[in-house]
Protein backbone atom coordinates (compact mmCIF):
# COMPACT_ATOMS: atom_id res chain seq x y z
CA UNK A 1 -84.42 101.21 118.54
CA UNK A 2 -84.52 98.39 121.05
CA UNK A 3 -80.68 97.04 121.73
CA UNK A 4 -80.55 93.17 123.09
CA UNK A 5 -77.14 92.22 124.93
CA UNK A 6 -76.21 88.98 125.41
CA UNK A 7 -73.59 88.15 128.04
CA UNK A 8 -70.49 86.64 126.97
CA UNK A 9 -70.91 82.87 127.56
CA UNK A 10 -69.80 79.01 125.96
CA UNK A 11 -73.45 77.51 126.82
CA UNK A 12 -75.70 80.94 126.22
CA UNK A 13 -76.95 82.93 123.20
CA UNK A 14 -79.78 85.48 122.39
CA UNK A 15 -82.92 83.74 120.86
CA UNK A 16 -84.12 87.39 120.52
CA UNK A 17 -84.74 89.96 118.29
CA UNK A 18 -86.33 93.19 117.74
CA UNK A 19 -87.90 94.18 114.02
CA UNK A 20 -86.66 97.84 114.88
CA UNK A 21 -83.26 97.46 115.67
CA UNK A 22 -82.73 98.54 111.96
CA UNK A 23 -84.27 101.08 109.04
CA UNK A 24 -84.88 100.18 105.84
CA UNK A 25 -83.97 103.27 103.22
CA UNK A 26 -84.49 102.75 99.54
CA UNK A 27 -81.83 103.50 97.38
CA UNK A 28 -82.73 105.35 93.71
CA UNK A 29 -80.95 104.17 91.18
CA UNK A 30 -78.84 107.24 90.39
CA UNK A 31 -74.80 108.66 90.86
CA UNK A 32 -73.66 111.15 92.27
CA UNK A 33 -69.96 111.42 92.04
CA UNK A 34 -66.99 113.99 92.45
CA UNK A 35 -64.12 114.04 90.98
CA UNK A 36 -60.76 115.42 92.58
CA UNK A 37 -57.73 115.84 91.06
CA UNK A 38 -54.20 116.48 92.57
CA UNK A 39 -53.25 119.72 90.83
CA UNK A 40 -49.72 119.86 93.25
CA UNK A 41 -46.26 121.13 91.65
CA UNK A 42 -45.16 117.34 90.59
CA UNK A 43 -48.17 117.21 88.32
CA UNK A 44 -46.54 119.57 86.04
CA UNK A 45 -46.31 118.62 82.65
CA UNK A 46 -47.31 114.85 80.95
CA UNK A 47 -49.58 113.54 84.46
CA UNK A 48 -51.93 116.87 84.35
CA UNK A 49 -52.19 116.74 80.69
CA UNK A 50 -52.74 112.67 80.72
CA UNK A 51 -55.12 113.24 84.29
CA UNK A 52 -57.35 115.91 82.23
CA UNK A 53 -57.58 113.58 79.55
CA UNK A 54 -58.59 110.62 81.87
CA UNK A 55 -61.69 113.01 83.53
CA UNK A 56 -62.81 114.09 80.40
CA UNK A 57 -63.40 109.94 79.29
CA UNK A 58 -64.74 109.44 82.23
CA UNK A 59 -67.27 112.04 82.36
CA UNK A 60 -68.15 111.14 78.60
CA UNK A 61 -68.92 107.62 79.98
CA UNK A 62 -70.82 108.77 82.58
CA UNK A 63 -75.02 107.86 82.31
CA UNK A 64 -76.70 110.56 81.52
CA UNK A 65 -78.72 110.76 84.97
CA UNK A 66 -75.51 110.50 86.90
CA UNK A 67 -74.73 114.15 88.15
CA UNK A 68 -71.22 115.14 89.00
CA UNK A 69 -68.96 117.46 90.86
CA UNK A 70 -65.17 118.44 90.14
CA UNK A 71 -62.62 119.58 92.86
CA UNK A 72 -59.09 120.57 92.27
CA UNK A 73 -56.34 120.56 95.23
CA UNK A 74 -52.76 121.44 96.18
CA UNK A 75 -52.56 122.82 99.94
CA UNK A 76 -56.00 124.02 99.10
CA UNK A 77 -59.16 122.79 98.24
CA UNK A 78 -61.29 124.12 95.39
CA UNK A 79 -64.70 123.49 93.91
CA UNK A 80 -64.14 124.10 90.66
CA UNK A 81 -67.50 122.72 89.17
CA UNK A 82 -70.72 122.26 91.59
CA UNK A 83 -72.65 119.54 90.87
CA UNK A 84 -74.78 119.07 87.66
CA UNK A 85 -75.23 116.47 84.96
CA UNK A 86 -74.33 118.59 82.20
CA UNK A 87 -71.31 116.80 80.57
CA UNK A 88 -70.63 120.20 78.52
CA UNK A 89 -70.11 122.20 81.44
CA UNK A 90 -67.87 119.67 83.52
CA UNK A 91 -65.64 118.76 80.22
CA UNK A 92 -64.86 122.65 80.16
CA UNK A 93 -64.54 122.51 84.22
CA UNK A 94 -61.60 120.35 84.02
CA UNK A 95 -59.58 122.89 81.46
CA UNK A 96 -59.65 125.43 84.42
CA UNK A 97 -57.35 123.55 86.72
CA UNK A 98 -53.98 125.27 87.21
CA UNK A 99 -51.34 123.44 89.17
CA UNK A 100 -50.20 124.62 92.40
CA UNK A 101 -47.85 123.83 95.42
CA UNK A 102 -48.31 120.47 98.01
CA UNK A 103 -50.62 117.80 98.81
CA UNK A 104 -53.81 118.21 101.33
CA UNK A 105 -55.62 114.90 99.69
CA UNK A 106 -57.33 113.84 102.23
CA UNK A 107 -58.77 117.52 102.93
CA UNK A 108 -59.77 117.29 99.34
CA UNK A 109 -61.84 114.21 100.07
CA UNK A 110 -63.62 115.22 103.30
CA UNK A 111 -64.44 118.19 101.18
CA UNK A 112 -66.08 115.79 98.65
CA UNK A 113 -67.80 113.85 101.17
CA UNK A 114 -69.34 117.54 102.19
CA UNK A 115 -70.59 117.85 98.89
CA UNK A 116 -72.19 114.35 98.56
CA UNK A 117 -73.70 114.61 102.21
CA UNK A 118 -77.93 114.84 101.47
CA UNK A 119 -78.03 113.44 97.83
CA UNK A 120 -80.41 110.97 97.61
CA UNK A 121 -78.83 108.03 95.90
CA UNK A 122 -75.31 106.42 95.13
CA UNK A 123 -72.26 108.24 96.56
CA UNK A 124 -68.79 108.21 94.99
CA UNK A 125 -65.84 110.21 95.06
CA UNK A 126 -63.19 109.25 92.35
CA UNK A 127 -59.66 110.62 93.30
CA UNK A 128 -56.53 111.01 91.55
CA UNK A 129 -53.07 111.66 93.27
CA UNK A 130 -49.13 111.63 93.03
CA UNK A 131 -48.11 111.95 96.41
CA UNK A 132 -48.24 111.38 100.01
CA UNK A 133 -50.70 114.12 102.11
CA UNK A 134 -48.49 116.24 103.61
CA UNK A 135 -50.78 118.89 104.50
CA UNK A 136 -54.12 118.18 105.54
CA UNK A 137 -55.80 119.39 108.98
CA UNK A 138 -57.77 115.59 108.83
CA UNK A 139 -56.96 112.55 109.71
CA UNK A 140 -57.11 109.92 107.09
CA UNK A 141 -59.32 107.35 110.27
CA UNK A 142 -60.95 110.75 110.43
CA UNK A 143 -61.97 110.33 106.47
CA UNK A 144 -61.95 106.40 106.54
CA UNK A 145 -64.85 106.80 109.28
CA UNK A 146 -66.56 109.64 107.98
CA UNK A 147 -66.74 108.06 104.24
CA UNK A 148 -68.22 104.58 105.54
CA UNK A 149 -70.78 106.25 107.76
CA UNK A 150 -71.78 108.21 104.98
CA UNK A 151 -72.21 105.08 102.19
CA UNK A 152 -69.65 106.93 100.11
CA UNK A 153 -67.58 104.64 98.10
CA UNK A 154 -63.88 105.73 97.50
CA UNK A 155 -62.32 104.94 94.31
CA UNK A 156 -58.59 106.06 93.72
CA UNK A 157 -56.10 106.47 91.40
CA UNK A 158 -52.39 106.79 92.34
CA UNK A 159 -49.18 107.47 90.17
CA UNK A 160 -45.82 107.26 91.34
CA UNK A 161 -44.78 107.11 94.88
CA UNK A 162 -47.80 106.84 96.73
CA UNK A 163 -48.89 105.69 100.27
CA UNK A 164 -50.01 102.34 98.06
CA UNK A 165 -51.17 100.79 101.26
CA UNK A 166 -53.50 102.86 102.94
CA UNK A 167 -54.81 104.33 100.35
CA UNK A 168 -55.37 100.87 98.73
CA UNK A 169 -57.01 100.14 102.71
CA UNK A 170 -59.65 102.91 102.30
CA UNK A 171 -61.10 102.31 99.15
CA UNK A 172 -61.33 98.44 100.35
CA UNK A 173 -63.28 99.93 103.28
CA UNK A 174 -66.01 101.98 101.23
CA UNK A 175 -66.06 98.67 98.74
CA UNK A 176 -64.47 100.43 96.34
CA UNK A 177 -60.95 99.98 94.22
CA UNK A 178 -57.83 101.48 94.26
CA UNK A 179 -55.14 101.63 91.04
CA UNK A 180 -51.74 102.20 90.97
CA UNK A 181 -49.56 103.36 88.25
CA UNK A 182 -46.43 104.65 87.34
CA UNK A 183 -46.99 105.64 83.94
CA UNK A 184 -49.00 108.81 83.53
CA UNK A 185 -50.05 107.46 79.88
CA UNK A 186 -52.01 104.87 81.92
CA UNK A 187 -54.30 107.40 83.32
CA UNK A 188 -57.24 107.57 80.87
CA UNK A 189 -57.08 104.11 80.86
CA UNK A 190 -57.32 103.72 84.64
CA UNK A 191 -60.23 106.20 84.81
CA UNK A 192 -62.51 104.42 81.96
CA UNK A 193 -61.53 100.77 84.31
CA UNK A 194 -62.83 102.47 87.71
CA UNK A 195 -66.11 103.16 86.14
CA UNK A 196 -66.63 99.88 84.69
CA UNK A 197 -65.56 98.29 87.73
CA UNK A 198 -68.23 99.71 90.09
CA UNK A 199 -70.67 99.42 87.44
CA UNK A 200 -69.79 95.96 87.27
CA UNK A 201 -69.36 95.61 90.95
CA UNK A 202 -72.61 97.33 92.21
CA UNK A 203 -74.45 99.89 89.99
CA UNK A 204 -75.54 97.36 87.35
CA UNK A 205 -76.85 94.87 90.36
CA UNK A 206 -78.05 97.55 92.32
CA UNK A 207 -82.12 96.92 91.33
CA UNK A 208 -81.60 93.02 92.36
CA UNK A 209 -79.27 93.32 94.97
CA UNK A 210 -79.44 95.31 99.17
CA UNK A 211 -76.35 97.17 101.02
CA UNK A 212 -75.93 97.33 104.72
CA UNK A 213 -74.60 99.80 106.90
CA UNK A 214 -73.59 99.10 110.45
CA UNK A 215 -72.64 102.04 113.07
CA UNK A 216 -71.75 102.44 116.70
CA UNK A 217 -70.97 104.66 119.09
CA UNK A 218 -67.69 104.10 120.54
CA UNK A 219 -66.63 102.82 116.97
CA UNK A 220 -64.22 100.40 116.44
CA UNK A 221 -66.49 97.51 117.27
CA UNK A 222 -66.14 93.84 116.03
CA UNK A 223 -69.14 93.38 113.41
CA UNK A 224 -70.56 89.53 113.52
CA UNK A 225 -72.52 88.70 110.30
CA UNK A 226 -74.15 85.17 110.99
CA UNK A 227 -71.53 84.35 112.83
CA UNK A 228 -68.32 85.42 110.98
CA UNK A 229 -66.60 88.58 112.18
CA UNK A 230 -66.54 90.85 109.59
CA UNK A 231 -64.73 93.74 110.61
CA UNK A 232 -65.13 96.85 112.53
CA UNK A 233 -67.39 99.66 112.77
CA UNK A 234 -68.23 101.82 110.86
CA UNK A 235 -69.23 98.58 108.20
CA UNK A 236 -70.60 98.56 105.40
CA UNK A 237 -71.57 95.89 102.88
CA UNK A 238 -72.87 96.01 98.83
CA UNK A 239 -74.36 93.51 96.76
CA UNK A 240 -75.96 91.39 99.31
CA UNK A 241 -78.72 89.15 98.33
CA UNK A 242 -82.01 90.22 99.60
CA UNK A 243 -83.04 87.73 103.16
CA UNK A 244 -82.29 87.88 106.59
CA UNK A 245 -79.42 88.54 108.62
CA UNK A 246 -78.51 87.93 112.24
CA UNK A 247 -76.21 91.06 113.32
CA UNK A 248 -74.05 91.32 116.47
CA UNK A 249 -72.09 93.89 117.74
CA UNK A 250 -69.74 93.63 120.09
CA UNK A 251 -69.14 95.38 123.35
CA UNK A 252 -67.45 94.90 126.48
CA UNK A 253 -70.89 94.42 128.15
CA UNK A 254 -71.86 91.66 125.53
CA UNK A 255 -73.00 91.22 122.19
CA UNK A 256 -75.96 93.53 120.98
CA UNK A 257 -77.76 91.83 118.15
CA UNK A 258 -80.49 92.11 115.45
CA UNK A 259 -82.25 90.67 112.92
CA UNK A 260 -81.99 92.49 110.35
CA UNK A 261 -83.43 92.50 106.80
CA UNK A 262 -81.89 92.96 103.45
CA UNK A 263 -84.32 94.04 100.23
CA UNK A 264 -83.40 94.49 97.26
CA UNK A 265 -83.15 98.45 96.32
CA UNK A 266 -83.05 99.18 99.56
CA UNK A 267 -79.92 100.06 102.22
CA UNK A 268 -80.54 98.67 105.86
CA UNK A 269 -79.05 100.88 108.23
CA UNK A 270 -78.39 100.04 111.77
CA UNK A 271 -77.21 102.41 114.24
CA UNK A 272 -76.50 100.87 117.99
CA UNK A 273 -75.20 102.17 121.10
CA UNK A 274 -73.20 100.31 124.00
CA UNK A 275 -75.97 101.34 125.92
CA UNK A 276 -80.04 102.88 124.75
CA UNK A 277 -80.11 104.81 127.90
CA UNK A 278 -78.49 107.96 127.08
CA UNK A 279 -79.17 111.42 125.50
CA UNK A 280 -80.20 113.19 122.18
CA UNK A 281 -77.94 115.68 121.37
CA UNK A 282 -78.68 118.58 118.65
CA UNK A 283 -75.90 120.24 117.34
CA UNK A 284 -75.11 123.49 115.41
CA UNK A 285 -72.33 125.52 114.86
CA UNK A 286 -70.62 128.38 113.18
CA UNK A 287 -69.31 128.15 110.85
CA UNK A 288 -71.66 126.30 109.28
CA UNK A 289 -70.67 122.64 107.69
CA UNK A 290 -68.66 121.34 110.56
CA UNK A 291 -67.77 118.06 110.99
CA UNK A 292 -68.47 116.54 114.03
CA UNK A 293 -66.39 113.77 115.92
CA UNK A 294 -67.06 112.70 119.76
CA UNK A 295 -64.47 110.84 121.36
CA UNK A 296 -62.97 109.72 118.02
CA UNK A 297 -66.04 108.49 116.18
CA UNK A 298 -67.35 110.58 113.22
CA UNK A 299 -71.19 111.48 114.35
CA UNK A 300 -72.19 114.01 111.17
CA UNK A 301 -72.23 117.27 110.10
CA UNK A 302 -73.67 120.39 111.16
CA UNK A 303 -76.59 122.20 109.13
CA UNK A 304 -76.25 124.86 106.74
CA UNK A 305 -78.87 127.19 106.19
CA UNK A 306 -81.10 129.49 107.63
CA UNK A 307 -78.73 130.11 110.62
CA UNK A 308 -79.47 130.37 113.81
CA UNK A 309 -78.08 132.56 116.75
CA UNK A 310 -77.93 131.90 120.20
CA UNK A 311 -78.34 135.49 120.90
CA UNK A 312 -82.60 135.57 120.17
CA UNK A 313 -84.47 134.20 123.19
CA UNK A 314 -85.65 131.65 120.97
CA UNK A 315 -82.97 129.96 119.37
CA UNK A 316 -83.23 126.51 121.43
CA UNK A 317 -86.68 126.30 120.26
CA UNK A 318 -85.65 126.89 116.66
CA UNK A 319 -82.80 124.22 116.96
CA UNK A 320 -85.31 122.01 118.30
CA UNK A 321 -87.96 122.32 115.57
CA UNK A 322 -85.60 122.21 112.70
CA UNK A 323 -85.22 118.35 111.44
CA UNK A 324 -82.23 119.28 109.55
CA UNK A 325 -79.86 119.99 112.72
CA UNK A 326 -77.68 117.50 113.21
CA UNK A 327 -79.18 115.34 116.11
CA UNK A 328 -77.26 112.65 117.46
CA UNK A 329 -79.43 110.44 119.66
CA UNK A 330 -78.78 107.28 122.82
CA UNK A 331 -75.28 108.89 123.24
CA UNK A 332 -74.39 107.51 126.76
CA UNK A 333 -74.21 109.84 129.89
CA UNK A 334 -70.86 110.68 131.16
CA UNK A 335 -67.39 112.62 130.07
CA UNK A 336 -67.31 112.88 125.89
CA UNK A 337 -64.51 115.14 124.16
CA UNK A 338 -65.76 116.66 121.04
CA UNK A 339 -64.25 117.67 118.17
CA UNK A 340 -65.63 120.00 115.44
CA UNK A 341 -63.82 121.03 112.14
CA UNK A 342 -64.38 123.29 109.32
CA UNK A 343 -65.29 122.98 105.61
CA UNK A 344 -61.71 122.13 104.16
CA UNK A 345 -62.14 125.01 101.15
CA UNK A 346 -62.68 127.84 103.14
CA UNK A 347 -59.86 129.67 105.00
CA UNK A 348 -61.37 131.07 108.52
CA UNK A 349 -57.53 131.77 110.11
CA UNK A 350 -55.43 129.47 111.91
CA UNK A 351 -58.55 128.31 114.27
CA UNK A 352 -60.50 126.11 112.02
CA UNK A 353 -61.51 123.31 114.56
CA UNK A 354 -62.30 123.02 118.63
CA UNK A 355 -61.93 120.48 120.81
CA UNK A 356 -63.51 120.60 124.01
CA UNK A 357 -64.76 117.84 127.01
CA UNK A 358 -68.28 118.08 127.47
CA UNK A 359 -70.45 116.06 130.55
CA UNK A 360 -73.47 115.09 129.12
CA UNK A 361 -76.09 114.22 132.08
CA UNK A 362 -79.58 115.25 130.78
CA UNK A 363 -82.06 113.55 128.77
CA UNK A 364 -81.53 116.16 125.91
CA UNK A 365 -78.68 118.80 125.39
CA UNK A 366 -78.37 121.36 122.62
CA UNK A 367 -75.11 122.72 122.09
CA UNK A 368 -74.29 126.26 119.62
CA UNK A 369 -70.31 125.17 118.80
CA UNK A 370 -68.60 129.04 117.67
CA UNK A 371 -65.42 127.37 116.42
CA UNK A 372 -63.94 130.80 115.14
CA UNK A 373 -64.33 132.30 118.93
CA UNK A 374 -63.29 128.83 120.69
CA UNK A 375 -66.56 128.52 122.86
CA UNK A 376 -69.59 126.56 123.12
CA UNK A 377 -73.17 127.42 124.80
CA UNK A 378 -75.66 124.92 125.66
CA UNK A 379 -79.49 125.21 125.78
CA UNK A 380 -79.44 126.16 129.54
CA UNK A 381 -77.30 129.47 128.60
CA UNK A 382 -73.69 128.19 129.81
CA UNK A 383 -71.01 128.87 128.16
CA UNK A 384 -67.84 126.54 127.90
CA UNK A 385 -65.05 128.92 127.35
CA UNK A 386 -61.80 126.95 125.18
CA UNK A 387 -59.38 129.32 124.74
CA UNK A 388 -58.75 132.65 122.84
CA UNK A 389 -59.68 133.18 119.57
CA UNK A 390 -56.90 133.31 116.73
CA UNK A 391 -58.38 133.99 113.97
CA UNK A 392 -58.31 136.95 111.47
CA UNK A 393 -61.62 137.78 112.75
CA UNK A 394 -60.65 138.16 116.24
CA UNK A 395 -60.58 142.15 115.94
CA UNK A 396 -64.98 141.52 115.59
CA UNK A 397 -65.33 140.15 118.56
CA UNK A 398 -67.27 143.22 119.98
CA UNK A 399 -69.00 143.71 116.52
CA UNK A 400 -71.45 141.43 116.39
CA UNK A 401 -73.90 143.67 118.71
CA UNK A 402 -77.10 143.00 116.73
CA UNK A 403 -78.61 139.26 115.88
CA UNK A 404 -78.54 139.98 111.93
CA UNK A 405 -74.81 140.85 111.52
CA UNK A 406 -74.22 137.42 113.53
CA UNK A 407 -76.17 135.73 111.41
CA UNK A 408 -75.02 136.85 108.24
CA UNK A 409 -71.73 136.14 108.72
CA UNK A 410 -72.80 132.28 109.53
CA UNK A 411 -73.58 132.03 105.78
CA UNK A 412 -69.84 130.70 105.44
């Protein structure tokens, strides 16, 4: 990728672009969706009964291609149906939830996102809740970020007092729709509406019809779309009619721009930097599944499977031949603080996430992130040290003398 930065100026613009400032991905015509449901102690009674009635349409609706997901949550998250187009199988899924205690929503959601992360196809995650979160360890810019950057639209349902606003202020950031209601009789309703909508909205134009996706590390940059700011990054646009657009992004060195092209099928993704000289960073961690921020912008998530251990001899090697490490490339030289979280289902203790400040001065840096013990080693064998472990695992610290129990116990 070739940046172009054009200095601020009234009499001065830049006539030039590069073809591969952009990729051009094409987008199969197929859903994959998850459903969550708020299964907290206020859904007792008529709203779980009406909510499991309002899945059940919805997943009768569905096409049979789409393939779909269910998740239940309270202060936990659980899967309670992996992914699968067998409308059978989810319809009995959704008699299994129980209800349970408070509200980690937007938990819940990263946890979708998770699940969605290398489909090949359309992404949604169709939510239902009655509350405010008032127990999640993310953030809900944490989610907003994550969900853009990941081409997941966010569709939501909300009953009674709800945070109307920014939950209404995600879903119009993934293009997708949130309802409100205070009737729980409304909820089957509501369901059978949000389908129709996107199908209206995107999945019936979807063959005829482009999407763009515009990312940038810092985030939070001012989007121009032939001329018109747009909004900030992480961006993302549906439904555009196949052509040419000019692209700028701006930073507070100038305006980086690019011609980009829309086709239809197809999702144009462009990915820019304040500045292309910087370094490739490959990223693993354990447990596997993290979530990766760096200095507040969302940057991916970690691999999982076929772990790898930094204590073989050979383990930078292996990171460096795997394509399906997370590798996070031009990521400017100088002081970045890192942030790496857990899967939100899966209870490793009180220390489920590290945050450390990392200088990153070579051309390439590989970094092993051991959120349970607080500590990260590079590729050149140092070791950053955060602080003690606190986990329930803490007692194993010594145990792990041989390369296969460490391993193993990465499977998490």
């Amino acid at each position: 990728m070739r940046p172009i930065f054009c200095l601020f100026s009234l009499f001065f613009t830049c006539p030039i672009s590069w073809s591969d400032c952009y990729q051009l991905i094409h987008q199969p015509v197929n859903n994959h969706i998850v459903l969550v449901v708020d299964r907290s102690g206020s859904m007792s009674d008529q709203p779980i009964a009406e909510a499991k009635k309002g899945v059940k349409a919805f997943l009768r609706q569905m096409n049979p291609s789409d393939q779909a997901a269910l998740i239940a949550f309270d202060d936990r998250v659980n899967l309670i149906q992996t992914s699968t187009s067998d409308k059978a199988l989810l319809i009995n899924a959704v008699d299994q939830i129980s209800l349970g205690g408070s509200t980690a929503l937007y938990d819940a959601l990263v946890r979708a996102a998770h699940l969605l992360n290398g489909t090949v196809g359309n992404r949604l995650i169709i939510y239902l809740t009655d509350g405010q979160d008032n127990r999640s360890r993310y953030r809900l810019s944490e989610l907003e970020q994550m969900s853009v950057s990941e081409r997941v639209f966010i569709y939501g349902i909300g009953l009674g007092r709800v945070d109307v606003d920014k939950l209404a202020q995600l879903s119009q950031r993934t293009n997708g729709v949130f309802e409100h209601t205070h009737r729980a009789s409304d909820l089957q309703g509501l369901y059978l509406r949000v389908l129709s909508q996107y199908n209206q909205r995107y999945g019936q134009k979807q063959a005829a019809s482009g999407s763009l996706v515009i990312k940038s590390i810092p985030a939070g940059r001012e989007v121009i779309i032939q001329g018109r700011k747009v909004g900030p990054t992480p961006y993302q646009a549906i439904g555009l009619k196949p052509g040419r657009l000019k692209v700028g992004i701006v930073y507070s060195a100038g305006i980086w721009e690019c011609q980009a092209v829309v086709q239809a099928g197809h999702r144009t993704l462009i990915d820019s930097r304040q500045s292309d000289l910087g370094a490739q960073l490959i990223i693993l961690s354990r447990p596997q599944g993290a979530t990766v921020f760096m200095d507040q912008t969302y940057l991916g998530i970690t691999a999982i499977g076929n772990p790898i251990s930094p204590r073989k001899s050979d383990w930078v090697s292996r990171a460096r031949a795997d394509g399906r490490q997370l590798r996070v490339r031009s990521v400017p030289y100088g002081n970045h603080r890192f942030r790496l979280k857990g899967i939100p289902d899966f209870d490793f203790g009180p220390q489920q996430e590290i945050e450390i400040q990392l200088s990153i001065q070579q051309e390439e840096m590989i970094l092993f992130v051991d959120i349970l013990r607080q500590k990260v080693t590079d590729g050149k064998g140092k070791t950053y040290a955060v602080g003690k472990p606190k986990d329930p695992f803490q007692e194993l610290e010594g145990d792990f003398e041989n390369d296969s129990d460490f391993e193993g116990f990465d499977d998490f």
